[in-house]
N, C-alpha and C. Protein backbone atom coordinates (compact mmCIF):
# COMPACT_ATOMS: atom_id res chain seq x y z
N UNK A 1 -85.60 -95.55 157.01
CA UNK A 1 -85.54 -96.92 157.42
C UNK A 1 -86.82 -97.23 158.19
N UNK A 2 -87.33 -98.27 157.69
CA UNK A 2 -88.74 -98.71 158.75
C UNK A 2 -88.17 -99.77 158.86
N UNK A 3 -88.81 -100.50 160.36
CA UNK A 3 -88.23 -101.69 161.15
C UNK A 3 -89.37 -101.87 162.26
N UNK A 4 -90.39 -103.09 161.69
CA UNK A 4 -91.28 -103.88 162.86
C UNK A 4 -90.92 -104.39 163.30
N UNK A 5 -92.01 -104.62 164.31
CA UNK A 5 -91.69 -105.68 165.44
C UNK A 5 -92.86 -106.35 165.90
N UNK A 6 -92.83 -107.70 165.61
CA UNK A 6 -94.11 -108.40 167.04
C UNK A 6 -94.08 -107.81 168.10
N UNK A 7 -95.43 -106.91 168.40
CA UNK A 7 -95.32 -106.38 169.46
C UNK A 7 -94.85 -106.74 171.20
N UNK A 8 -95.54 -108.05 170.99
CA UNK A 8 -95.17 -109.12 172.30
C UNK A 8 -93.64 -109.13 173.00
N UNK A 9 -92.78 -109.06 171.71
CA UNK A 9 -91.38 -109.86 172.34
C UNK A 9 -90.56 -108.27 172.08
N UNK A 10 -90.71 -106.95 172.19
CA UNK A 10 -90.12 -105.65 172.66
C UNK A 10 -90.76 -105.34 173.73
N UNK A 11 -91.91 -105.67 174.18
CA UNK A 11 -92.74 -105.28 175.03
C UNK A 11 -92.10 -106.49 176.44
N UNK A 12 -91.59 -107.21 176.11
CA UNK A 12 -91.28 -108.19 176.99
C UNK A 12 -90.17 -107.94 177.71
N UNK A 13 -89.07 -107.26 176.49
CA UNK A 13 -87.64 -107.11 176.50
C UNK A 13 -87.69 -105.93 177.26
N UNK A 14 -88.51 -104.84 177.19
CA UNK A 14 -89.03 -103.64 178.04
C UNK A 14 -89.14 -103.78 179.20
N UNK A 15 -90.09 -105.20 179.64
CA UNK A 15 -90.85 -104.91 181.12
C UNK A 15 -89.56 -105.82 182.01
N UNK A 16 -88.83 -106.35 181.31
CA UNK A 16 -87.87 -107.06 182.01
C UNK A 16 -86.34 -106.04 182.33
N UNK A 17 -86.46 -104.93 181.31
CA UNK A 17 -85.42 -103.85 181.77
C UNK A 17 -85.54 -103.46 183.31
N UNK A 18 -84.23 -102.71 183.66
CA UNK A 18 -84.00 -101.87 184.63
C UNK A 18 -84.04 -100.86 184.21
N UNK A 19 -84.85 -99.57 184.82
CA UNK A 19 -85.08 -98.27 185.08
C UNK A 19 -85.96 -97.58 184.08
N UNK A 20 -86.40 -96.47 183.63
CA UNK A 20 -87.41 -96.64 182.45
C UNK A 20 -86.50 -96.25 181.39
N UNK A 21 -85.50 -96.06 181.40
CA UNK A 21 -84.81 -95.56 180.22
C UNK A 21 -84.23 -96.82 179.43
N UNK A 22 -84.00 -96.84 178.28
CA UNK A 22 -83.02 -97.86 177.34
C UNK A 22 -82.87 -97.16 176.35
N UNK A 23 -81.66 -97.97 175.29
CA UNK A 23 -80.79 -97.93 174.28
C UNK A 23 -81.52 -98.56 173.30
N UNK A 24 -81.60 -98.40 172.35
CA UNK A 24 -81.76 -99.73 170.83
C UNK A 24 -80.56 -99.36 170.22
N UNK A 25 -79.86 -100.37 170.12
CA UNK A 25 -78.71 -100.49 169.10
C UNK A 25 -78.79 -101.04 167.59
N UNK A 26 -78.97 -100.55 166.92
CA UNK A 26 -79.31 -101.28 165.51
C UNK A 26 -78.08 -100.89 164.74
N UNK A 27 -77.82 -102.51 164.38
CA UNK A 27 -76.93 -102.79 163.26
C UNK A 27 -76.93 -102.62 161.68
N UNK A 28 -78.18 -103.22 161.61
CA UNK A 28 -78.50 -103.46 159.87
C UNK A 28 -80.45 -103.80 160.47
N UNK A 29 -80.92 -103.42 158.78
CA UNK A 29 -82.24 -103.67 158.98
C UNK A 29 -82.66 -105.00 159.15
N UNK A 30 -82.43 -105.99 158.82
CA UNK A 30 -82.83 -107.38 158.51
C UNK A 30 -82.21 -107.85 159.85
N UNK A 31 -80.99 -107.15 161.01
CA UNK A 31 -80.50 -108.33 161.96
C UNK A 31 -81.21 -107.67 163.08
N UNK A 32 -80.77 -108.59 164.00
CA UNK A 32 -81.56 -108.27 165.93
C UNK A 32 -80.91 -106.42 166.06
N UNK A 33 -81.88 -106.52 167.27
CA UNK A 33 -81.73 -105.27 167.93
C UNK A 33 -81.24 -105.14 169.28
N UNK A 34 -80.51 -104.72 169.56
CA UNK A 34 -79.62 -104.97 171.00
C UNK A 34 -80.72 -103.78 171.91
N UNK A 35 -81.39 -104.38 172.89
CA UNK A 35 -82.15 -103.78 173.98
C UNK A 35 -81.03 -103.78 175.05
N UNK A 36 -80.70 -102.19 175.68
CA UNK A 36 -79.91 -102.00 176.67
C UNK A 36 -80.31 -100.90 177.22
N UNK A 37 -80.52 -101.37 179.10
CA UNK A 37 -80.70 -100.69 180.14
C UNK A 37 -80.13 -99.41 180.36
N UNK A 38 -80.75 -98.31 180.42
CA UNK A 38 -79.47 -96.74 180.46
C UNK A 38 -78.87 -96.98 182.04
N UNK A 39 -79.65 -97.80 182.36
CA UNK A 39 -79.54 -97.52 183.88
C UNK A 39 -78.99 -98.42 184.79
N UNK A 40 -78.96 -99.74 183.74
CA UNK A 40 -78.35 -101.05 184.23
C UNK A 40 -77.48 -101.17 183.03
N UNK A 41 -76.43 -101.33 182.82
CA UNK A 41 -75.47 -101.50 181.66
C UNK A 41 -75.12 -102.79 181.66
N UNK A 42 -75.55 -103.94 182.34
CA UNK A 42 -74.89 -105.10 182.10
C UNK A 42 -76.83 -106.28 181.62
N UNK A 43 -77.56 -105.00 181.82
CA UNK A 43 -78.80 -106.08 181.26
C UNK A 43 -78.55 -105.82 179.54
N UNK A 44 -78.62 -106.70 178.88
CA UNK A 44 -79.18 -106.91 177.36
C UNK A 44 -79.33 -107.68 177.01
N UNK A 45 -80.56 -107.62 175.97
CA UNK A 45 -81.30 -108.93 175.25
C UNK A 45 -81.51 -108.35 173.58
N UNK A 46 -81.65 -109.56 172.52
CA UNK A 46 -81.62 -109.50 171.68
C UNK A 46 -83.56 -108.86 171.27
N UNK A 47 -84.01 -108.57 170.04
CA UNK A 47 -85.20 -108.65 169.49
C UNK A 47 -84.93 -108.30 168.01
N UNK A 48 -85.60 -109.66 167.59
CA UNK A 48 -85.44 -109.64 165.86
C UNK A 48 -86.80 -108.74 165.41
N UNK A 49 -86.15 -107.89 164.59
CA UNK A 49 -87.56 -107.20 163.71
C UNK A 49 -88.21 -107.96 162.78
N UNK A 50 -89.30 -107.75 162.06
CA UNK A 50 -90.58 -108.87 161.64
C UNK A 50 -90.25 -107.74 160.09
N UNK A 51 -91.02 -108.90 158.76
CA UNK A 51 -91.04 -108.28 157.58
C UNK A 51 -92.20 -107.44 157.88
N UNK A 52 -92.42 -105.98 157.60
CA UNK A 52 -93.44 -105.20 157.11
C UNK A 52 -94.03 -105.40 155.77
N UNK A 53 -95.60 -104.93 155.15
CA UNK A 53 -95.69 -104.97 154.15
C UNK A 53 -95.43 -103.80 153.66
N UNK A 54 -95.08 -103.94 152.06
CA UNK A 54 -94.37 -103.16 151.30
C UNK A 54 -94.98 -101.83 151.15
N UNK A 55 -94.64 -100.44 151.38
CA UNK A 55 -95.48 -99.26 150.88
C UNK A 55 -96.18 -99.63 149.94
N UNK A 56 -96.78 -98.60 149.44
CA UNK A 56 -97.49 -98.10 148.09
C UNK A 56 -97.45 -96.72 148.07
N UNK A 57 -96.50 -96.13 147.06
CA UNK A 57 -96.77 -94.85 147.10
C UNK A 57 -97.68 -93.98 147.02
N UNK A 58 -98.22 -92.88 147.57
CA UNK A 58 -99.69 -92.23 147.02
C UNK A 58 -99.64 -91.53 145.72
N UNK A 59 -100.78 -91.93 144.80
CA UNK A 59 -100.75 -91.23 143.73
C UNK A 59 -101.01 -89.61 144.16
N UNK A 60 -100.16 -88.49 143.15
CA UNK A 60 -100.32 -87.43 143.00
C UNK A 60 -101.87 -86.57 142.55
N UNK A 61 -102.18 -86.02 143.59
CA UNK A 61 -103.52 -85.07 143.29
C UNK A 61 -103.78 -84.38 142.13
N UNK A 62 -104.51 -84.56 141.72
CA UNK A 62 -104.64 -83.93 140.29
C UNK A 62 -106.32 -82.95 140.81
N UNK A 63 -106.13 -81.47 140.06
CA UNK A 63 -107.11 -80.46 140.67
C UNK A 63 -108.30 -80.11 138.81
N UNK A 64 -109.53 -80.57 139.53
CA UNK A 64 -110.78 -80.93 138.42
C UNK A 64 -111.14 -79.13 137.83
């Protein structure tokens, strides 16, 4: 599973936590991500993940 993020608005949801520890709760890839305090259990805030662009697989090495 890969899952971006605008860096800005986890980084936000971070500096506004209590204590340095937290939770990510993830539901499904496409919905929000529940940001929760290990240390404060009643702080949480949402953060939606962003589309990534698509892999490309690497072609296989071939030896000359």
């Amino acid at each position: 599973m890969r899952i971006g993020f605008d860096p800005v608005v986890p980084g936000a949801a971070l500096e506004a936590g209590v204590g340095p520890d937290v939770l990510l709760e993830f539901s499904e890839v496409t919905g929000p991500v529940l940001v929760r305090s290990a240390d404060q259990g009643s702080f949480t805030t949402l953060v939606m993940p962003v589309a990534l662009p698509p892999t490309t697989p690497t072609p296989p090495r071939t030896s000359a």
